[in-house]
PDB file of N, CA and C in Angstrom:
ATOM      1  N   UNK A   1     104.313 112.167  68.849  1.00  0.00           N
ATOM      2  CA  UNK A   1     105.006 112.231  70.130  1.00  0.00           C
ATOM      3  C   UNK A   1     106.507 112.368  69.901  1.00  0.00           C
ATOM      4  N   UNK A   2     106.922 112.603  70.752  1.00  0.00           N
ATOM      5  CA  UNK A   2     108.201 112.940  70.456  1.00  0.00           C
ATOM      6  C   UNK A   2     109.601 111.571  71.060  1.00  0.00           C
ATOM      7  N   UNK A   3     110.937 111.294  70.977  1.00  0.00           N
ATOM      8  CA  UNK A   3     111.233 110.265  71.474  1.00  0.00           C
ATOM      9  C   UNK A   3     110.913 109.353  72.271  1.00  0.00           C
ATOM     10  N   UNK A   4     111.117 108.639  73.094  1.00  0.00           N
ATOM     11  CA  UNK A   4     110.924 108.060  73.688  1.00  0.00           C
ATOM     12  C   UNK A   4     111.852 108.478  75.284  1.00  0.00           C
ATOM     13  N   UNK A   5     111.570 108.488  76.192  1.00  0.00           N
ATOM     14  CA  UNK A   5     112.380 108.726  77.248  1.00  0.00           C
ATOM     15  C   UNK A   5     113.448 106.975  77.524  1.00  0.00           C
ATOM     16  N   UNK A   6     112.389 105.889  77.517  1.00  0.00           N
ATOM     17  CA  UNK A   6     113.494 104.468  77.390  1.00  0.00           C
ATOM     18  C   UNK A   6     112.057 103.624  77.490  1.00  0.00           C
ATOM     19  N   UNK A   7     112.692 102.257  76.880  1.00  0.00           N
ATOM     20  CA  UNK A   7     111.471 100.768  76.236  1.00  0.00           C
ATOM     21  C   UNK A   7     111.299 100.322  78.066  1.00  0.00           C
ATOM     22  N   UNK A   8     109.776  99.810  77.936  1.00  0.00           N
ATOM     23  CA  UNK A   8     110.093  98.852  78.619  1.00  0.00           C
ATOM     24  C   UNK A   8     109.289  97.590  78.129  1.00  0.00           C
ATOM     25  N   UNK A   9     109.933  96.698  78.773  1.00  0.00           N
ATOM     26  CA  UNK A   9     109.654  95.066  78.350  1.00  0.00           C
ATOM     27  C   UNK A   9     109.497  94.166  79.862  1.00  0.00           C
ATOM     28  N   UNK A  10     109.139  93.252  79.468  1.00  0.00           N
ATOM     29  CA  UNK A  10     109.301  92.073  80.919  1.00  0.00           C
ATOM     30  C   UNK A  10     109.841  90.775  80.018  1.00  0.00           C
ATOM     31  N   UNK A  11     110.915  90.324  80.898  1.00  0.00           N
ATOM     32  CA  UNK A  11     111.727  88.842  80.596  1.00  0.00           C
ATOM     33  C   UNK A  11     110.403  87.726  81.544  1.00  0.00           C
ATOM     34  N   UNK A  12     109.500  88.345  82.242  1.00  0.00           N
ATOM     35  CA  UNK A  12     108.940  87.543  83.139  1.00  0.00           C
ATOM     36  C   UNK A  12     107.561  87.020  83.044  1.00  0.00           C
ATOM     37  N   UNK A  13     106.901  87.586  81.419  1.00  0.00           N
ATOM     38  CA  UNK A  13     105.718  87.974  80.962  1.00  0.00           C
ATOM     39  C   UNK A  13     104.650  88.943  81.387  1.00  0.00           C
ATOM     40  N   UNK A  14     103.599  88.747  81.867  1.00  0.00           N
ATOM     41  CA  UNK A  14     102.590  89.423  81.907  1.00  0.00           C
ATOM     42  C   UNK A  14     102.201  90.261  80.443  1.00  0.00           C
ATOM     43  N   UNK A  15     102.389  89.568  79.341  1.00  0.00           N
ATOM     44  CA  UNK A  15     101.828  90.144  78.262  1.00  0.00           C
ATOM     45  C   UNK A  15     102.594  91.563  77.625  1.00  0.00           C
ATOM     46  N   UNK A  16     103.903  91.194  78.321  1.00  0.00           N
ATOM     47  CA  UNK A  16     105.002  92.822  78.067  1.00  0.00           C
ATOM     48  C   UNK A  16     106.018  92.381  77.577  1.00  0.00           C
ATOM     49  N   UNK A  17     105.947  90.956  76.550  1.00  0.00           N
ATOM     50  CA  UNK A  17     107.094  90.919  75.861  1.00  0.00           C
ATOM     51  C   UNK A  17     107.294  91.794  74.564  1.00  0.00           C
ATOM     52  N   UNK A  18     107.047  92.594  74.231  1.00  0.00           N
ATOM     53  CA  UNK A  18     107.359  93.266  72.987  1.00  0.00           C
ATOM     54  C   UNK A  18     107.011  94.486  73.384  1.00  0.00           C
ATOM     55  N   UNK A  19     108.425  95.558  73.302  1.00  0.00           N
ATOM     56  CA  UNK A  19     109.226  96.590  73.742  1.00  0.00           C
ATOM     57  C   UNK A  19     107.945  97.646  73.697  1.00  0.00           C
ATOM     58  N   UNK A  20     107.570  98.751  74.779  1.00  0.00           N
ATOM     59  CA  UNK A  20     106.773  99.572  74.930  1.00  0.00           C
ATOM     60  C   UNK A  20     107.240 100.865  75.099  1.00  0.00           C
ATOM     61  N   UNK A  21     107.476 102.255  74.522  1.00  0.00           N
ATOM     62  CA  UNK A  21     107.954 103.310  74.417  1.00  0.00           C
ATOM     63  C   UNK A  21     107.227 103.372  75.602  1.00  0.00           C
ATOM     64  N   UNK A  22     108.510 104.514  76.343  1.00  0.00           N
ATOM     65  CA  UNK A  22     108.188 105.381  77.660  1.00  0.00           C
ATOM     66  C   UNK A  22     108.027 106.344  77.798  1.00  0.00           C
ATOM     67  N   UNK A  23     107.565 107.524  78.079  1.00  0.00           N
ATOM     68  CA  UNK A  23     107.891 108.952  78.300  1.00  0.00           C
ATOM     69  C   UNK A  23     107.359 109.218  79.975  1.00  0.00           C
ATOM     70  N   UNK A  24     108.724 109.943  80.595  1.00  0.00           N
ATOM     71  CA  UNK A  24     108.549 110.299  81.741  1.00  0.00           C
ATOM     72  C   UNK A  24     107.300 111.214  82.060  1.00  0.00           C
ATOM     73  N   UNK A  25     107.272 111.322  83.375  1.00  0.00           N
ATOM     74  CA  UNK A  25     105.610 112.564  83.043  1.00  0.00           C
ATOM     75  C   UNK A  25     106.285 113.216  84.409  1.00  0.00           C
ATOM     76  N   UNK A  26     106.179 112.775  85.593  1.00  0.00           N
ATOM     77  CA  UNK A  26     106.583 113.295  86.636  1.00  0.00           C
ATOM     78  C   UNK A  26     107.250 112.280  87.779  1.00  0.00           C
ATOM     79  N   UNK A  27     107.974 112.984  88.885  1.00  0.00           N
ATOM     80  CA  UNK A  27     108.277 111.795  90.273  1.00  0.00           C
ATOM     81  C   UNK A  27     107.017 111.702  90.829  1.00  0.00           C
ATOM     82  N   UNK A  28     106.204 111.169  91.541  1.00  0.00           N
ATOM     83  CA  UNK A  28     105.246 111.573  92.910  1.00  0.00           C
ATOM     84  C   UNK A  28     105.344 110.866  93.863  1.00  0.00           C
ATOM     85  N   UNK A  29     105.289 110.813  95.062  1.00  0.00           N
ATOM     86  CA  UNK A  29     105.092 110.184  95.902  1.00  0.00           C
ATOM     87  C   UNK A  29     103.719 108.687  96.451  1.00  0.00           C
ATOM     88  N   UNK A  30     104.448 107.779  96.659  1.00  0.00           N
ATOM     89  CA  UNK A  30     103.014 106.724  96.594  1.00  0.00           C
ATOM     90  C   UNK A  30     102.990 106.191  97.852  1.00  0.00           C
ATOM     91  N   UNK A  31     102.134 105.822  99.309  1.00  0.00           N
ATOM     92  CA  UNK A  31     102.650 105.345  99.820  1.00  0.00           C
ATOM     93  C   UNK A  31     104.010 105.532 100.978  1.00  0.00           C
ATOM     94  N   UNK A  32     104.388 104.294 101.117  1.00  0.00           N
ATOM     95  CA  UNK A  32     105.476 105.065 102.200  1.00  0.00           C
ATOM     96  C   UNK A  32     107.030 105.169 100.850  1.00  0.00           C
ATOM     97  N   UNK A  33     106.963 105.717  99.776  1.00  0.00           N
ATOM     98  CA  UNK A  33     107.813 105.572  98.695  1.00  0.00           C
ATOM     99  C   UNK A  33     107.968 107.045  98.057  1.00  0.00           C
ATOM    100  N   UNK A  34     108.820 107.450  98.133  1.00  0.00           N
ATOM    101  CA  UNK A  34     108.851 108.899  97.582  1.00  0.00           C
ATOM    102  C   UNK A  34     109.833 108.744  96.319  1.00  0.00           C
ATOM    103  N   UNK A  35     109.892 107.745  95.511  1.00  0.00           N
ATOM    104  CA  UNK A  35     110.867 107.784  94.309  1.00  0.00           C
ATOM    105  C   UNK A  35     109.815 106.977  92.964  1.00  0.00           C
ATOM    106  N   UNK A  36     108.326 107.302  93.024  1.00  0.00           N
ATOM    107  CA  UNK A  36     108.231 106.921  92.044  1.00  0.00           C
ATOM    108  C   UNK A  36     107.996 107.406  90.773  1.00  0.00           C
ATOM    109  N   UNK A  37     107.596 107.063  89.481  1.00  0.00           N
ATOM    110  CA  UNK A  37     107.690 107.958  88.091  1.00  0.00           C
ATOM    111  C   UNK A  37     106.438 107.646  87.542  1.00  0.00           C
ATOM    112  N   UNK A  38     105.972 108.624  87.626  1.00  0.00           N
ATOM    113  CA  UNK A  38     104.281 108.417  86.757  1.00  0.00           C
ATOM    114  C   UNK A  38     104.970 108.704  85.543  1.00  0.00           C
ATOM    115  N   UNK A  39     104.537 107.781  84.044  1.00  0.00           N
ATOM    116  CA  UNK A  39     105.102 107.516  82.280  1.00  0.00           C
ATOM    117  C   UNK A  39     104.117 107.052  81.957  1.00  0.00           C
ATOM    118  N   UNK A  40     103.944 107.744  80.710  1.00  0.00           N
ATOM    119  CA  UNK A  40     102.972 107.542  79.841  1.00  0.00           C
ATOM    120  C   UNK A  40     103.682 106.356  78.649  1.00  0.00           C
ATOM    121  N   UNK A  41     103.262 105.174  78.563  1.00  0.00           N
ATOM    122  CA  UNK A  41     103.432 103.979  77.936  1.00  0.00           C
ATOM    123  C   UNK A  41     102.461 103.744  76.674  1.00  0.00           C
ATOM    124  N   UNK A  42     103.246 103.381  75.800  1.00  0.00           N
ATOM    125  CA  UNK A  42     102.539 102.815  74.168  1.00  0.00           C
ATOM    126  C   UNK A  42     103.348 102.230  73.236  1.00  0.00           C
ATOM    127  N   UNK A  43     102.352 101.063  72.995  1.00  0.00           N
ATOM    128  CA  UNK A  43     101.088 100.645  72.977  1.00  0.00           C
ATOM    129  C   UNK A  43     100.733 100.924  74.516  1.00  0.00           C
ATOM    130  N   UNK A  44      99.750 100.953  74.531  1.00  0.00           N
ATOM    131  CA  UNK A  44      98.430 100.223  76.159  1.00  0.00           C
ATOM    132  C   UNK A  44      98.894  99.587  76.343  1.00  0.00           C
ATOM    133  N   UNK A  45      98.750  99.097  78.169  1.00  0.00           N
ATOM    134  CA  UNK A  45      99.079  97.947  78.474  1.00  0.00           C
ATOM    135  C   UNK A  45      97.607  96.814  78.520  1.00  0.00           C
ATOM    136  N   UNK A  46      97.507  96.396  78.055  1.00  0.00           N
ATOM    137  CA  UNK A  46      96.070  95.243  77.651  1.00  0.00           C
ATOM    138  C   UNK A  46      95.461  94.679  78.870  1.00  0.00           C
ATOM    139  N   UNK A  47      94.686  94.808  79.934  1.00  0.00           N
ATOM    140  CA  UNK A  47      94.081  94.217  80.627  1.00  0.00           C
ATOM    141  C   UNK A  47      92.813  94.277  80.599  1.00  0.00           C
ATOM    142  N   UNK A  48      91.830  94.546  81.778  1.00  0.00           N
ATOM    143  CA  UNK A  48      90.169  95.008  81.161  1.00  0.00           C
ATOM    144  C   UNK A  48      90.494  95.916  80.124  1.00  0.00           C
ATOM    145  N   UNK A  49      90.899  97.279  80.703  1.00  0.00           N
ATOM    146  CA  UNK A  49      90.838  98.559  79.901  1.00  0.00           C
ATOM    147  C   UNK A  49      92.160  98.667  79.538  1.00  0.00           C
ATOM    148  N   UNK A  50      92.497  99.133  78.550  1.00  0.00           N
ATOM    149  CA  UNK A  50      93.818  99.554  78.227  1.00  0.00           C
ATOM    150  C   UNK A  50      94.681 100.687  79.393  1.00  0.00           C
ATOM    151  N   UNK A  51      96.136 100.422  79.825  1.00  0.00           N
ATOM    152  CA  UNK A  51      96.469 101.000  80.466  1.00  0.00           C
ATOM    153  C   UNK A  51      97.696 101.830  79.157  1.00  0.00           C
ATOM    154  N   UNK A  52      97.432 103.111  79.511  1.00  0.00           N
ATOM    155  CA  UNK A  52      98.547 103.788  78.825  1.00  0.00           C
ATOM    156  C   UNK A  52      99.297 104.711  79.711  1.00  0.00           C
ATOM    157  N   UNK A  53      98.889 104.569  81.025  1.00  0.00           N
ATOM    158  CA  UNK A  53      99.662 105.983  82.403  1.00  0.00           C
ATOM    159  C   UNK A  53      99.745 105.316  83.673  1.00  0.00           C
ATOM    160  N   UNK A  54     101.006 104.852  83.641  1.00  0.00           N
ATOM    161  CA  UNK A  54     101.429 103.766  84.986  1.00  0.00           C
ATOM    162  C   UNK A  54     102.477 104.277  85.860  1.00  0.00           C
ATOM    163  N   UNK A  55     102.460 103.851  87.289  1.00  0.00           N
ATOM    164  CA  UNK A  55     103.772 104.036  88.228  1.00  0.00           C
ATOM    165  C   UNK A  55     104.303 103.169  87.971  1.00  0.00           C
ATOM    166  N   UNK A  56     106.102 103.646  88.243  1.00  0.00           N
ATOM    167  CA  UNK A  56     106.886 102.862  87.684  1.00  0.00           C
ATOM    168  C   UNK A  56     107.695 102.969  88.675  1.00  0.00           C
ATOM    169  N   UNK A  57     108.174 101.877  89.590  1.00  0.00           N
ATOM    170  CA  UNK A  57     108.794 101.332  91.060  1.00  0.00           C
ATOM    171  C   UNK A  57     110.170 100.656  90.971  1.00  0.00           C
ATOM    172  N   UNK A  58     111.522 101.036  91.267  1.00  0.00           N
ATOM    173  CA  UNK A  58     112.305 100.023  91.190  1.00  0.00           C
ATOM    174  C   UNK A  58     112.225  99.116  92.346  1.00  0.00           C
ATOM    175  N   UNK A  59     112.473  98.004  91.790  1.00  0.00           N
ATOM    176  CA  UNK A  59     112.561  96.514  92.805  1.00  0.00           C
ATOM    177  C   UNK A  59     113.692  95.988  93.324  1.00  0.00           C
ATOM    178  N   UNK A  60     114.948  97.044  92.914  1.00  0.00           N
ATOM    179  CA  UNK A  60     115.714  96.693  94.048  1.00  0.00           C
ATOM    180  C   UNK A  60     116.369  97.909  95.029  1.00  0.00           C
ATOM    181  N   UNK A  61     116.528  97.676  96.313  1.00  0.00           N
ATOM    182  CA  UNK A  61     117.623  98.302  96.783  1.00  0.00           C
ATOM    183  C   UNK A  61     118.576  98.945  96.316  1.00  0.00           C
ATOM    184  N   UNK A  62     119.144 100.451  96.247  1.00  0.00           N
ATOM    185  CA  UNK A  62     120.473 100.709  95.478  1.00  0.00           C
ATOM    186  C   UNK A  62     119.970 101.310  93.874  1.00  0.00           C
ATOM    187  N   UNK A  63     118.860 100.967  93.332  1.00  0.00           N
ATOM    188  CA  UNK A  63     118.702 101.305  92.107  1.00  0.00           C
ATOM    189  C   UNK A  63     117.436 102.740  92.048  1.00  0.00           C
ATOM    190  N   UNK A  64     117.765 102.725  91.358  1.00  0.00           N
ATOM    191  CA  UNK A  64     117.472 104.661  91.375  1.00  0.00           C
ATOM    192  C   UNK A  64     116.362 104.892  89.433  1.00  0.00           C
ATOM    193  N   UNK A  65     115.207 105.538  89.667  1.00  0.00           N
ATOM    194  CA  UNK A  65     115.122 106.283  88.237  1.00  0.00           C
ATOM    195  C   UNK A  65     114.989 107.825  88.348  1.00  0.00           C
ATOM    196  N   UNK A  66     115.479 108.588  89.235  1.00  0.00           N
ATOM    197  CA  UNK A  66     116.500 109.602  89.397  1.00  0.00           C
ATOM    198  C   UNK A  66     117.459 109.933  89.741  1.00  0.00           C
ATOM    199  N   UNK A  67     118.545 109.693  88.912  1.00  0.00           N
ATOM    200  CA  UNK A  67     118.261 109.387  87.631  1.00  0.00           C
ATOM    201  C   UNK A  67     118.493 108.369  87.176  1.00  0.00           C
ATOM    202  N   UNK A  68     118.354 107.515  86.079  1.00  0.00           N
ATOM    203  CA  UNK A  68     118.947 106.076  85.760  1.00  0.00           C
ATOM    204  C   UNK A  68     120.239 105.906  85.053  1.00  0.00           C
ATOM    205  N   UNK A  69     121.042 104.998  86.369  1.00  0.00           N
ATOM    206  CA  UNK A  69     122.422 105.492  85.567  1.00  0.00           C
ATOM    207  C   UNK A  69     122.990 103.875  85.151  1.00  0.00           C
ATOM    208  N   UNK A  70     122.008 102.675  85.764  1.00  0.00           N
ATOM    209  CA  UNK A  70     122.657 101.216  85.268  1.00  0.00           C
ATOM    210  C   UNK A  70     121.513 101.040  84.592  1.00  0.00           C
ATOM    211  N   UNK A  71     121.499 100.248  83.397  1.00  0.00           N
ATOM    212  CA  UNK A  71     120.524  99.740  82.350  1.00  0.00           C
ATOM    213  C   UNK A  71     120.727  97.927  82.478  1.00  0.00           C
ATOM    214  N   UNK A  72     119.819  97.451  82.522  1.00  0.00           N
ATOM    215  CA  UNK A  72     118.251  97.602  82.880  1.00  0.00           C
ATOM    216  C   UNK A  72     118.111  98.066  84.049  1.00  0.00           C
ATOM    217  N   UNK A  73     116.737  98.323  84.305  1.00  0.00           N
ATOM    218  CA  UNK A  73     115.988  99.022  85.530  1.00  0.00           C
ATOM    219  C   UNK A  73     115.109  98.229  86.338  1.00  0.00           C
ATOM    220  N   UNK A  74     114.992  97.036  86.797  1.00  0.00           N
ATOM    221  CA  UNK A  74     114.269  96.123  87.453  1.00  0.00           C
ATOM    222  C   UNK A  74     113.128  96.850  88.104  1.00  0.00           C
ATOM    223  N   UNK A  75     111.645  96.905  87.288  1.00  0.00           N
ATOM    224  CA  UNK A  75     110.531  97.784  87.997  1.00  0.00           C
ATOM    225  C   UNK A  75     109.705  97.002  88.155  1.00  0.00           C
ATOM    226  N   UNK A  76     108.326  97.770  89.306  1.00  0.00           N
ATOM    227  CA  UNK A  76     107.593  96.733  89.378  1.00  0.00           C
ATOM    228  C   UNK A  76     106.440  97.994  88.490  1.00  0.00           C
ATOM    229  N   UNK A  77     105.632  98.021  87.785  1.00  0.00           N
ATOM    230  CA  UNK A  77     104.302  98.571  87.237  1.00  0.00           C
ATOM    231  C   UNK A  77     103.279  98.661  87.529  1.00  0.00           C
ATOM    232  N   UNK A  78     102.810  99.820  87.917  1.00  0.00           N
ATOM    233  CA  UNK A  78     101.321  99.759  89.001  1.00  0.00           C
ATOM    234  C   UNK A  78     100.123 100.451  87.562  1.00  0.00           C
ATOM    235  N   UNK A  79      99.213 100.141  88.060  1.00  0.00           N
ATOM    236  CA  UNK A  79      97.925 100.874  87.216  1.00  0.00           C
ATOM    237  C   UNK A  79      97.905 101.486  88.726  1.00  0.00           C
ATOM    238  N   UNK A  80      97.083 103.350  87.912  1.00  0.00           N
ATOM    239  CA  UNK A  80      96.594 103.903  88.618  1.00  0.00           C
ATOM    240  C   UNK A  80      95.371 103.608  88.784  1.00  0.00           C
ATOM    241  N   UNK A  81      94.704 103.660  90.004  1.00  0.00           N
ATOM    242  CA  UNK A  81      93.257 103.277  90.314  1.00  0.00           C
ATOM    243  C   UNK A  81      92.696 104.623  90.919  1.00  0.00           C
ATOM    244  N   UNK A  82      93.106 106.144  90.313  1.00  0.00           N
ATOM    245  CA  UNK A  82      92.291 107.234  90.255  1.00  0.00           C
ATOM    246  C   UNK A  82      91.882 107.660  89.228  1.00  0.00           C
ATOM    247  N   UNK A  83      91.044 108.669  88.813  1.00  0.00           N
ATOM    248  CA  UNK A  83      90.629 109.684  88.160  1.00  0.00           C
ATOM    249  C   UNK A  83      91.611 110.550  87.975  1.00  0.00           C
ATOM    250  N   UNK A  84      91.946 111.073  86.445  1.00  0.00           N
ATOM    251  CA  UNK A  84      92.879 112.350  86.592  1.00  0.00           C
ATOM    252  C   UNK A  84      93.849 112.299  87.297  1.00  0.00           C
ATOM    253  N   UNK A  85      95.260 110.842  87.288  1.00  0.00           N
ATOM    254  CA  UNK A  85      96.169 111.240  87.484  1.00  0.00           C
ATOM    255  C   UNK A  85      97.294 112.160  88.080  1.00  0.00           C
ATOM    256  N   UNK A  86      97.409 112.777  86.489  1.00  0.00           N
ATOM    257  CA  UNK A  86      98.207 113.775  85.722  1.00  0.00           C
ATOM    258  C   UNK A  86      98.215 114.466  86.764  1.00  0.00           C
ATOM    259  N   UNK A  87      97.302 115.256  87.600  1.00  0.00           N
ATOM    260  CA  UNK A  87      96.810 116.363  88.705  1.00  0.00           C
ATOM    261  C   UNK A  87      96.959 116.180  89.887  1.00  0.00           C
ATOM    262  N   UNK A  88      97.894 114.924  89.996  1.00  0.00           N
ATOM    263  CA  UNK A  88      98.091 114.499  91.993  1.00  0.00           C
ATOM    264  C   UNK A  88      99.968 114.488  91.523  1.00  0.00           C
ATOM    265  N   UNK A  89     100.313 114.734  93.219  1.00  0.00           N
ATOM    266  CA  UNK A  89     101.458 114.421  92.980  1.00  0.00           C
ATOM    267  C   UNK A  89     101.903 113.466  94.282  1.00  0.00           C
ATOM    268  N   UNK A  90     101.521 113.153  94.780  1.00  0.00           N
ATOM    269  CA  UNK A  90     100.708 111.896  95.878  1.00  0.00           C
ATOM    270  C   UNK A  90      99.832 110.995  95.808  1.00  0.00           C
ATOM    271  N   UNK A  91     100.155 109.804  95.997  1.00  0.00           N
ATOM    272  CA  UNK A  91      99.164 108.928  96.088  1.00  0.00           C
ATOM    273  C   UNK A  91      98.920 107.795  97.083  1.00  0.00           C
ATOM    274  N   UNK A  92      97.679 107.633  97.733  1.00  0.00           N
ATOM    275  CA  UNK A  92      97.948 106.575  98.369  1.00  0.00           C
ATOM    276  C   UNK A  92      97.882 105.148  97.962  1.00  0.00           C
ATOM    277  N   UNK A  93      98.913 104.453  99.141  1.00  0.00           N
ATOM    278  CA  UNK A  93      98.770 103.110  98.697  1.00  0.00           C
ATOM    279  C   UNK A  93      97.584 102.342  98.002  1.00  0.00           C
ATOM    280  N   UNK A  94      96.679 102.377  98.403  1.00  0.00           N
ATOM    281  CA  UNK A  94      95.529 101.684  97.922  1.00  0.00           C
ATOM    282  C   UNK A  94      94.694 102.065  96.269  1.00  0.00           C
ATOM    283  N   UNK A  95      95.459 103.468  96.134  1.00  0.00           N
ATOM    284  CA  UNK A  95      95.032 104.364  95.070  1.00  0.00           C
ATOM    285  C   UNK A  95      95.864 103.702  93.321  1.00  0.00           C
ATOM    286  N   UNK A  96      96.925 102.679  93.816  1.00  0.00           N
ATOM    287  CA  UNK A  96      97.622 102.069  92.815  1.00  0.00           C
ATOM    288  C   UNK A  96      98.010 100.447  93.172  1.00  0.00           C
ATOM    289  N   UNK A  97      98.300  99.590  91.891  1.00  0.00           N
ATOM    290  CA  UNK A  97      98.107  98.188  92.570  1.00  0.00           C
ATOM    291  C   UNK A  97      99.567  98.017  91.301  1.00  0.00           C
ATOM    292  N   UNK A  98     100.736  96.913  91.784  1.00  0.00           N
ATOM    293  CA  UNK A  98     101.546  96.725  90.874  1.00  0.00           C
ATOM    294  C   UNK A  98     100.964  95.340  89.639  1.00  0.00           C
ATOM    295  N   UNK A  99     101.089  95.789  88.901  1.00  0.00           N
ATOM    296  CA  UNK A  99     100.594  94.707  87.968  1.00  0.00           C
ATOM    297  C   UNK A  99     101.326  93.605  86.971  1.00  0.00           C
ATOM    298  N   UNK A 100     102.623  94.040  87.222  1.00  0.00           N
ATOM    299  CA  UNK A 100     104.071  93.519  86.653  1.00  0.00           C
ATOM    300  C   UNK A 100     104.761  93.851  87.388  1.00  0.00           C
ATOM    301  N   UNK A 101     106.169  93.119  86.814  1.00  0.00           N
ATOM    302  CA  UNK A 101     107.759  93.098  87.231  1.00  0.00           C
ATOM    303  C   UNK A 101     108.345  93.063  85.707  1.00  0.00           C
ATOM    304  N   UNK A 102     108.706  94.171  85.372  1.00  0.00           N
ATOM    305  CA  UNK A 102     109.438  94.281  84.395  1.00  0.00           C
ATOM    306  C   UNK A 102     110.917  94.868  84.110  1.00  0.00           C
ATOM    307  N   UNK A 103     111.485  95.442  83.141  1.00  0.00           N
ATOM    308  CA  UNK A 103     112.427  96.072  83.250  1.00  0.00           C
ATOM    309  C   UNK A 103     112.540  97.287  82.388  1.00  0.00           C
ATOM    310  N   UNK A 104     113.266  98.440  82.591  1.00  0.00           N
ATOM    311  CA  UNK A 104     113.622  99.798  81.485  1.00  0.00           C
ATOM    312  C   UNK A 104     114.241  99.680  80.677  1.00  0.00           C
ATOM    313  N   UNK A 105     114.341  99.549  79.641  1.00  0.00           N
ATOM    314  CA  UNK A 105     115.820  99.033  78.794  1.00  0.00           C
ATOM    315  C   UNK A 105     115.999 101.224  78.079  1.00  0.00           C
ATOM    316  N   UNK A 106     117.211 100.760  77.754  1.00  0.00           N
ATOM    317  CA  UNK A 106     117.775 102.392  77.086  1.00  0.00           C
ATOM    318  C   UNK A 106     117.015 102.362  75.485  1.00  0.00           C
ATOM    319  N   UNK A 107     117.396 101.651  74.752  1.00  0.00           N
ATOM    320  CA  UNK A 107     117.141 101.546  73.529  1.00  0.00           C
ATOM    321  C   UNK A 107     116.158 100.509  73.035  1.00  0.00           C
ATOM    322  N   UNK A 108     115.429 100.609  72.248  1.00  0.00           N
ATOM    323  CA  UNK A 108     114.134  99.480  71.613  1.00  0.00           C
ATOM    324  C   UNK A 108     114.722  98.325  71.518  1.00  0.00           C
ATOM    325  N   UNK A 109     115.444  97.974  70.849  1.00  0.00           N
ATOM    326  CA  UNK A 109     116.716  97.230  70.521  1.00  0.00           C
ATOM    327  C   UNK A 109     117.400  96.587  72.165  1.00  0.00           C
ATOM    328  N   UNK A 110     117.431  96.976  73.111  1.00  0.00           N
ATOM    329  CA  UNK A 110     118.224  97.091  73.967  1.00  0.00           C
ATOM    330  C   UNK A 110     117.168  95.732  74.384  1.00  0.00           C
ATOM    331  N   UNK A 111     116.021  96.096  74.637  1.00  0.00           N
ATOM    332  CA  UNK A 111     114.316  95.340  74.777  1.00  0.00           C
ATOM    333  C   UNK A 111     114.184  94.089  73.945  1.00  0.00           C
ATOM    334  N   UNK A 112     114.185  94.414  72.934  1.00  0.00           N
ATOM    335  CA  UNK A 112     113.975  92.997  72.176  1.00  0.00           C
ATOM    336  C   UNK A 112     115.020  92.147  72.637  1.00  0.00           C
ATOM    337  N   UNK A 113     116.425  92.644  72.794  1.00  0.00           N
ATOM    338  CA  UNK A 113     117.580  91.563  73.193  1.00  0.00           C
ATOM    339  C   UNK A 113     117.502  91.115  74.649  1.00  0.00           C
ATOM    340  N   UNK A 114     116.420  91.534  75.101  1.00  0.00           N
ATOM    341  CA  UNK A 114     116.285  91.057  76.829  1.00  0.00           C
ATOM    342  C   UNK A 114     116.749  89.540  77.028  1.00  0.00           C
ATOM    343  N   UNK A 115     117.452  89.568  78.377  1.00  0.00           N
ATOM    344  CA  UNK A 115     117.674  88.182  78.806  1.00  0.00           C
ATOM    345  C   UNK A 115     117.123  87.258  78.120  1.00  0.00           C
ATOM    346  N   UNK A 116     117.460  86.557  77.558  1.00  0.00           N
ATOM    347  CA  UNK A 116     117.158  84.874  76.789  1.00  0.00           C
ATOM    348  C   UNK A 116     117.114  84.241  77.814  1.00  0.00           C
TER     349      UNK A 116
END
């Protein structure tokens, strides 16, 4: 694979303390939300099934991942709950569930040094 687009980690747990390469994939629409980022994540994220292709939501007001211009990125992380993704560029609410609150960091490094 090729770089990484940016780590993400959670200061808050859910099993995302140790830094997870990102790569953007697309924006799509979810819901009443038209700013979110379907990224392909690795490692998996570990629950029943391994998640490796998640929406990625900022959680606050004012903060943007088109494009990201303050580091960290306060997100919330949804598993998709369709078939084939990759091939929608819409989704409805019910079609994704957030499963964390984490954050984007720029650099791997940037991740491991998360809030103490």
């Amino acid at each position: 694979m090729s770089v990484p687009d940016f780590y993400l980690a959670s200061s808050e747990g859910y099993g995302l303390d140790e830094p997870r390469s990102c790569w953007r994939i697309k924006r799509v629409i979810g819901g009443r939300r038209d700013d979110l980022l379907m990224a392909r994540v690795d490692p998996p994220i570990q629950r029943r099934r391994d998640i490796n292709l998640v929406l990625l939501a900022t959680r606050h007001v004012g903060a943007s991942l088109f494009p990201i211009t303050t580091w960290p990125v306060s997100v919330h992380v949804c598993r998709i709950r369709v078939d084939n993704p990759e091939s929608r560029d819409s989704f409805l609410q019910i079609e994704f569930k957030s499963i964390a609150w984490a954050e984007l960091y720029r650099t791997e490094q940037d991740a491991r040094i998360k809030a103490v």
